[in-house]
N, C-alpha and C. Protein backbone atom coordinates (compact mmCIF):
# COMPACT_ATOMS: atom_id res chain seq x y z
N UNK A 1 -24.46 10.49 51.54
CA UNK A 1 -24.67 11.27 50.35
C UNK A 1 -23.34 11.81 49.84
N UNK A 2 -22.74 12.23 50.61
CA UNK A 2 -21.29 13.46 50.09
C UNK A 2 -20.10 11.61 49.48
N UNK A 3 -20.49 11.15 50.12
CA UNK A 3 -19.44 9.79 49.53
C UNK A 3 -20.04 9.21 48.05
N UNK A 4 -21.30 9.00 47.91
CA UNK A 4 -21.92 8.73 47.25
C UNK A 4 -21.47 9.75 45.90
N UNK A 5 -21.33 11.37 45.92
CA UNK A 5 -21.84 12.19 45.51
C UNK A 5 -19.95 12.34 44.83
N UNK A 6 -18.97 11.80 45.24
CA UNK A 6 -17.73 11.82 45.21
C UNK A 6 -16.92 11.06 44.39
N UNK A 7 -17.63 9.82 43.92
CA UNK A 7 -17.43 8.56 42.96
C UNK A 7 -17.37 9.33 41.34
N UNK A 8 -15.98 9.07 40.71
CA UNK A 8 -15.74 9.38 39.07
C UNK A 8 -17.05 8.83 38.35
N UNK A 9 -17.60 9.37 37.60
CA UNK A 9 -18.67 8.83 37.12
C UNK A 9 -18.34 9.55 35.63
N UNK A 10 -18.65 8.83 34.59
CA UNK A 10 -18.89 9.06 33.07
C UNK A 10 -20.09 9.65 32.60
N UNK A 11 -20.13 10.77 31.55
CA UNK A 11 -21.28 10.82 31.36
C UNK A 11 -20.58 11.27 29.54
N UNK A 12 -21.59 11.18 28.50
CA UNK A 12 -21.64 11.24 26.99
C UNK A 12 -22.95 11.95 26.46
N UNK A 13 -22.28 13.23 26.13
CA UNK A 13 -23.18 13.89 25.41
C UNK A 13 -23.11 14.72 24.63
N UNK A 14 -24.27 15.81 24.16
CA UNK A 14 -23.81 16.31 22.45
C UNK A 14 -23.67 17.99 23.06
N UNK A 15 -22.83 18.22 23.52
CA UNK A 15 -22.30 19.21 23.92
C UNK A 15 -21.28 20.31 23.74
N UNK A 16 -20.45 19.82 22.43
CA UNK A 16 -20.08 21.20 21.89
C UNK A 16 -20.81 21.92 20.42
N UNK A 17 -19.97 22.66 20.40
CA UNK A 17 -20.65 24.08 19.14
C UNK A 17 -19.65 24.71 18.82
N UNK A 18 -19.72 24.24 17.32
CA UNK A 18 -19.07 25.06 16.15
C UNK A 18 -17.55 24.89 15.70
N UNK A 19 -17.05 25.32 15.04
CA UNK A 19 -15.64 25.25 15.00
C UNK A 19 -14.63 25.84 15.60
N UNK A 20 -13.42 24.93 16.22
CA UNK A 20 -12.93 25.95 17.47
C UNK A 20 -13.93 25.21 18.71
N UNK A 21 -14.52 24.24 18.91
CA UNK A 21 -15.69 24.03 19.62
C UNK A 21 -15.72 24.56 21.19
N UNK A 22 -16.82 24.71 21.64
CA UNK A 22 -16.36 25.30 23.01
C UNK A 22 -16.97 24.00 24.05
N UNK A 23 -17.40 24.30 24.91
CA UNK A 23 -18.42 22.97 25.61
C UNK A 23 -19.74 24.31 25.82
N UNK A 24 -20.30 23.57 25.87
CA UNK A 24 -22.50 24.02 26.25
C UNK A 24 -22.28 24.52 27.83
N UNK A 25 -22.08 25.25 28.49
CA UNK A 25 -22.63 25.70 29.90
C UNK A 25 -23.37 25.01 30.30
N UNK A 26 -24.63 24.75 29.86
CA UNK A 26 -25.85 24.45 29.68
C UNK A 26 -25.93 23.01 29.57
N UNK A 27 -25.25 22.17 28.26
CA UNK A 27 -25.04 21.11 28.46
C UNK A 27 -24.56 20.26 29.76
N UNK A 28 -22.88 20.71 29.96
CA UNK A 28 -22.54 20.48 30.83
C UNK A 28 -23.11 20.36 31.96
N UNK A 29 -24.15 21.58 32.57
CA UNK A 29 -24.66 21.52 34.05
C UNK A 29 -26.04 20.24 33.63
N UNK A 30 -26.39 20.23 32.64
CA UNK A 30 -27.39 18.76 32.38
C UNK A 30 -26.36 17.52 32.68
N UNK A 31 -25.70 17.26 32.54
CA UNK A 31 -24.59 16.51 33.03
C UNK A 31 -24.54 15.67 33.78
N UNK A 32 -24.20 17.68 34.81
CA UNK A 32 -23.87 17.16 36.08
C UNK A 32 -25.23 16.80 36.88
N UNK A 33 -26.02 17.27 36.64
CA UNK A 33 -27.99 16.71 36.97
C UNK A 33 -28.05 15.34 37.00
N UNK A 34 -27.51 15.20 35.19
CA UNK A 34 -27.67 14.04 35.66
C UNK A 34 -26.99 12.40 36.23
N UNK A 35 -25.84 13.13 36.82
CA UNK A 35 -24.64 12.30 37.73
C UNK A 35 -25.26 12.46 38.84
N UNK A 36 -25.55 13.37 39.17
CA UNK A 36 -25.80 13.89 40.96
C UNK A 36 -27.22 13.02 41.24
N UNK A 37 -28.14 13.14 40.58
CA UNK A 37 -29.37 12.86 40.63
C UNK A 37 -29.28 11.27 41.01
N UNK A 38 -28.39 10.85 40.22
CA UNK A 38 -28.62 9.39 40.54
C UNK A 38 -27.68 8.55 42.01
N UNK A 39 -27.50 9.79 42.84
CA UNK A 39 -27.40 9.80 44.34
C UNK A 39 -28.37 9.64 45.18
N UNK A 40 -29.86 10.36 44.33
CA UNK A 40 -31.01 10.65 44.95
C UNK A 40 -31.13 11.98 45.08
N UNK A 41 -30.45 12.45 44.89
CA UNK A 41 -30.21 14.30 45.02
C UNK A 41 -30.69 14.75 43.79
N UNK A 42 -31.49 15.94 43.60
CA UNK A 42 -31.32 16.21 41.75
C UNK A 42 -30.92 17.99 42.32
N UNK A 43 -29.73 18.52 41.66
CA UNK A 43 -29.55 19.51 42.00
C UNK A 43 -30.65 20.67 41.15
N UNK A 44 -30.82 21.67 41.56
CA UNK A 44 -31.42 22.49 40.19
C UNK A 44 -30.88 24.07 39.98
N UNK A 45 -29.31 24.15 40.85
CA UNK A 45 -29.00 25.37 40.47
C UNK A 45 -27.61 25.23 39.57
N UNK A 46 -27.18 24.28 39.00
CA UNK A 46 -26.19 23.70 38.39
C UNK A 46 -25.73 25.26 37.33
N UNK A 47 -24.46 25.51 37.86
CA UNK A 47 -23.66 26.72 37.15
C UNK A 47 -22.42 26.29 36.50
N UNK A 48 -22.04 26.32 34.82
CA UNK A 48 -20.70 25.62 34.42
C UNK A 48 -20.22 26.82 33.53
N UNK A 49 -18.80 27.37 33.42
CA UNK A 49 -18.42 28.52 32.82
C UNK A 49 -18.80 28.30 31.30
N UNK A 50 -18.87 29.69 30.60
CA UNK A 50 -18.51 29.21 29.48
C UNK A 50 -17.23 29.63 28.65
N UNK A 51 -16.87 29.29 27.44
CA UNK A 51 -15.69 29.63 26.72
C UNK A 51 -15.01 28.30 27.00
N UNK A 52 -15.07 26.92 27.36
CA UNK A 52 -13.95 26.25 27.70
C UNK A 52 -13.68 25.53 26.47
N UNK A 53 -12.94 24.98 26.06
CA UNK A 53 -12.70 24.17 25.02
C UNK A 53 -12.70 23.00 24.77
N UNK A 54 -13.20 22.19 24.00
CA UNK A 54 -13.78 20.99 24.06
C UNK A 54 -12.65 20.18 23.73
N UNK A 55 -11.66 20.10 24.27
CA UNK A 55 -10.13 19.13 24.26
C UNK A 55 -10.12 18.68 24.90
N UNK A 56 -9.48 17.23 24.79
CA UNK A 56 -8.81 15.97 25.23
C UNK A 56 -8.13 16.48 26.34
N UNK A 57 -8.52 16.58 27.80
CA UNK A 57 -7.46 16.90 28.55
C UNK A 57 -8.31 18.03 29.62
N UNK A 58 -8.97 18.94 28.78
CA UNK A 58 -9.38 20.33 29.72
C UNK A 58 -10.32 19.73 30.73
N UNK A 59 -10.30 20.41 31.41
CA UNK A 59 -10.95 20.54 32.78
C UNK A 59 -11.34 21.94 33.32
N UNK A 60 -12.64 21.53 34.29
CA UNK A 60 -13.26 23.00 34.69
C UNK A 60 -14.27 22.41 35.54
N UNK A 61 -14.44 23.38 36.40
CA UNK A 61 -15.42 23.20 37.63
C UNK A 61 -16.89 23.76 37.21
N UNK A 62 -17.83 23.00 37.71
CA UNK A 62 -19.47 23.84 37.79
C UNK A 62 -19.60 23.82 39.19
N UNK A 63 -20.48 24.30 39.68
CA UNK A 63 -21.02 24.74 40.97
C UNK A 63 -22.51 24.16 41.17
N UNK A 64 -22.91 24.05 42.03
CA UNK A 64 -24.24 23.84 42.57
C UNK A 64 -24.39 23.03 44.34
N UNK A 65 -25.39 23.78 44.74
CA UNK A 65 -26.21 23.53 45.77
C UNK A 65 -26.96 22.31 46.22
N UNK A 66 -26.03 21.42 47.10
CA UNK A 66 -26.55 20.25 47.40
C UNK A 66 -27.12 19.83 49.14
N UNK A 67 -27.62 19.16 49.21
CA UNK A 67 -28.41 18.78 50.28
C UNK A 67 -27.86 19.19 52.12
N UNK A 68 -26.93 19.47 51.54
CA UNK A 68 -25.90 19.72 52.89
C UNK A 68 -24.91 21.18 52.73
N UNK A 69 -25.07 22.00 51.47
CA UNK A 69 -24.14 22.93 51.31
C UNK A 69 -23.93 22.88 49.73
N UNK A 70 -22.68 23.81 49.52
CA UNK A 70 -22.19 24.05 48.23
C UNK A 70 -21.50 23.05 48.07
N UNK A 71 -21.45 22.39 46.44
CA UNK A 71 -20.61 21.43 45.56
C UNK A 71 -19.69 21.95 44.57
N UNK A 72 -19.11 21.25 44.27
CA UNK A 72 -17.92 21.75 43.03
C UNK A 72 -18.10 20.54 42.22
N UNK A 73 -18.59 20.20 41.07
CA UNK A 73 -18.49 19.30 40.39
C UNK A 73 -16.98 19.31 39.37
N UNK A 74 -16.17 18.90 39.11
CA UNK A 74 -15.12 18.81 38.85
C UNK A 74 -14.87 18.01 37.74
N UNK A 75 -15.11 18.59 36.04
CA UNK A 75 -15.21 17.86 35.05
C UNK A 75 -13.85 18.10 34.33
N UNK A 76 -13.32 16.37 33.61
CA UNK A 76 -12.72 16.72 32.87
C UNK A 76 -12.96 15.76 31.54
N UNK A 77 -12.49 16.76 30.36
CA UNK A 77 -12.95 16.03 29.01
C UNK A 77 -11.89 14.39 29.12
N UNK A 78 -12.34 13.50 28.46
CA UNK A 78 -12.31 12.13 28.30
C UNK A 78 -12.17 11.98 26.49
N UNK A 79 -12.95 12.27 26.48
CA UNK A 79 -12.93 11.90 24.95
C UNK A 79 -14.11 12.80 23.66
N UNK A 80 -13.86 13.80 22.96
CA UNK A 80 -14.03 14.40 21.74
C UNK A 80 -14.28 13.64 20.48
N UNK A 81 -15.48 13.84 20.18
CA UNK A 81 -15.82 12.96 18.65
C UNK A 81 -17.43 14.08 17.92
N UNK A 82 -16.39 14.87 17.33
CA UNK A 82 -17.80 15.43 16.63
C UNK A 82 -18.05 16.06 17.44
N UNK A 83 -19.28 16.28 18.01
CA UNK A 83 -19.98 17.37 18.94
C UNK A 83 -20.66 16.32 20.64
N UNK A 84 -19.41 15.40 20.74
CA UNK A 84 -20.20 14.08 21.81
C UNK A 84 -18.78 14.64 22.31
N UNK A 85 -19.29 14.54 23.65
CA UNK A 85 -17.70 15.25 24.65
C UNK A 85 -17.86 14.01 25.71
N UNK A 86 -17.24 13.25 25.98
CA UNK A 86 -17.40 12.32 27.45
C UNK A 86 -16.32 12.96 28.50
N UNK A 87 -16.95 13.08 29.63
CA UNK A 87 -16.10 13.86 30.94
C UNK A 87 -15.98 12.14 31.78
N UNK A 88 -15.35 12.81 32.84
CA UNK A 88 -14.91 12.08 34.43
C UNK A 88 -15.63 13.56 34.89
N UNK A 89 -16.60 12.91 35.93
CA UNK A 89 -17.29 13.70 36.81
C UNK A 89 -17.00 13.76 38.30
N UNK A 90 -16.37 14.42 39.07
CA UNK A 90 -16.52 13.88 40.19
C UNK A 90 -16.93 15.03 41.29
N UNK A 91 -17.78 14.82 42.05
CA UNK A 91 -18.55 16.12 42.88
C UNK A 91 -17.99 15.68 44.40
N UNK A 92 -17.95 16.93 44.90
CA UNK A 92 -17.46 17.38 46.47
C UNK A 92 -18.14 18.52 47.18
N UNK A 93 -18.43 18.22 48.36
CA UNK A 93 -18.60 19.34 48.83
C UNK A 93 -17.62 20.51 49.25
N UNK A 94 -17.75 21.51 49.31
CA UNK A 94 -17.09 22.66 49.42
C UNK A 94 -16.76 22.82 50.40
């Protein structure tokens, strides 16, 4: 699972808001649900800050509770178009 759970994975979705855009908390931890999940794991306490900025480049950690302990999912933006943010996902245990 934790190797499985460790692989860069892509995900594309409609996750920022407004001008100045920030990223979704909320979005984001749907995300990471649904990267992790397709380990066989589906997390359901998925925590991602908010205020981050939806740029080419940023990066930021969410948190959540996986089968063996605490995770750090470890996102960074990929690519910005409109309100579609694509990350590199990659989860670890803590």
């Amino acid at each position: 699972m934790r190797a499985a759970m460790a692989v860069l994975l892509a995900s594309l979705a409609v996750l920022a808001a407004g001008c100045g855009s920030t990223i979704k908390p909320e979005g984001a931890a749907e995300q990471v649900v649904k990267v992790v999940s397709k380990t066989g794991f589906k997390p359901t306490d998925v925590t991602c800050p908010s205020g981050v900025k939806a740029e080419v480049g940023t990066q930021f950690d969410c948190h959540f509770t996986g089968p063996d302990g605490n995770y750090t999912a470890h996102m960074k933006i990929t690519k910005v178009s409109g309100d579609d943010v694509e990350f590199y996902i990659q989860s670890k245990r803590d």
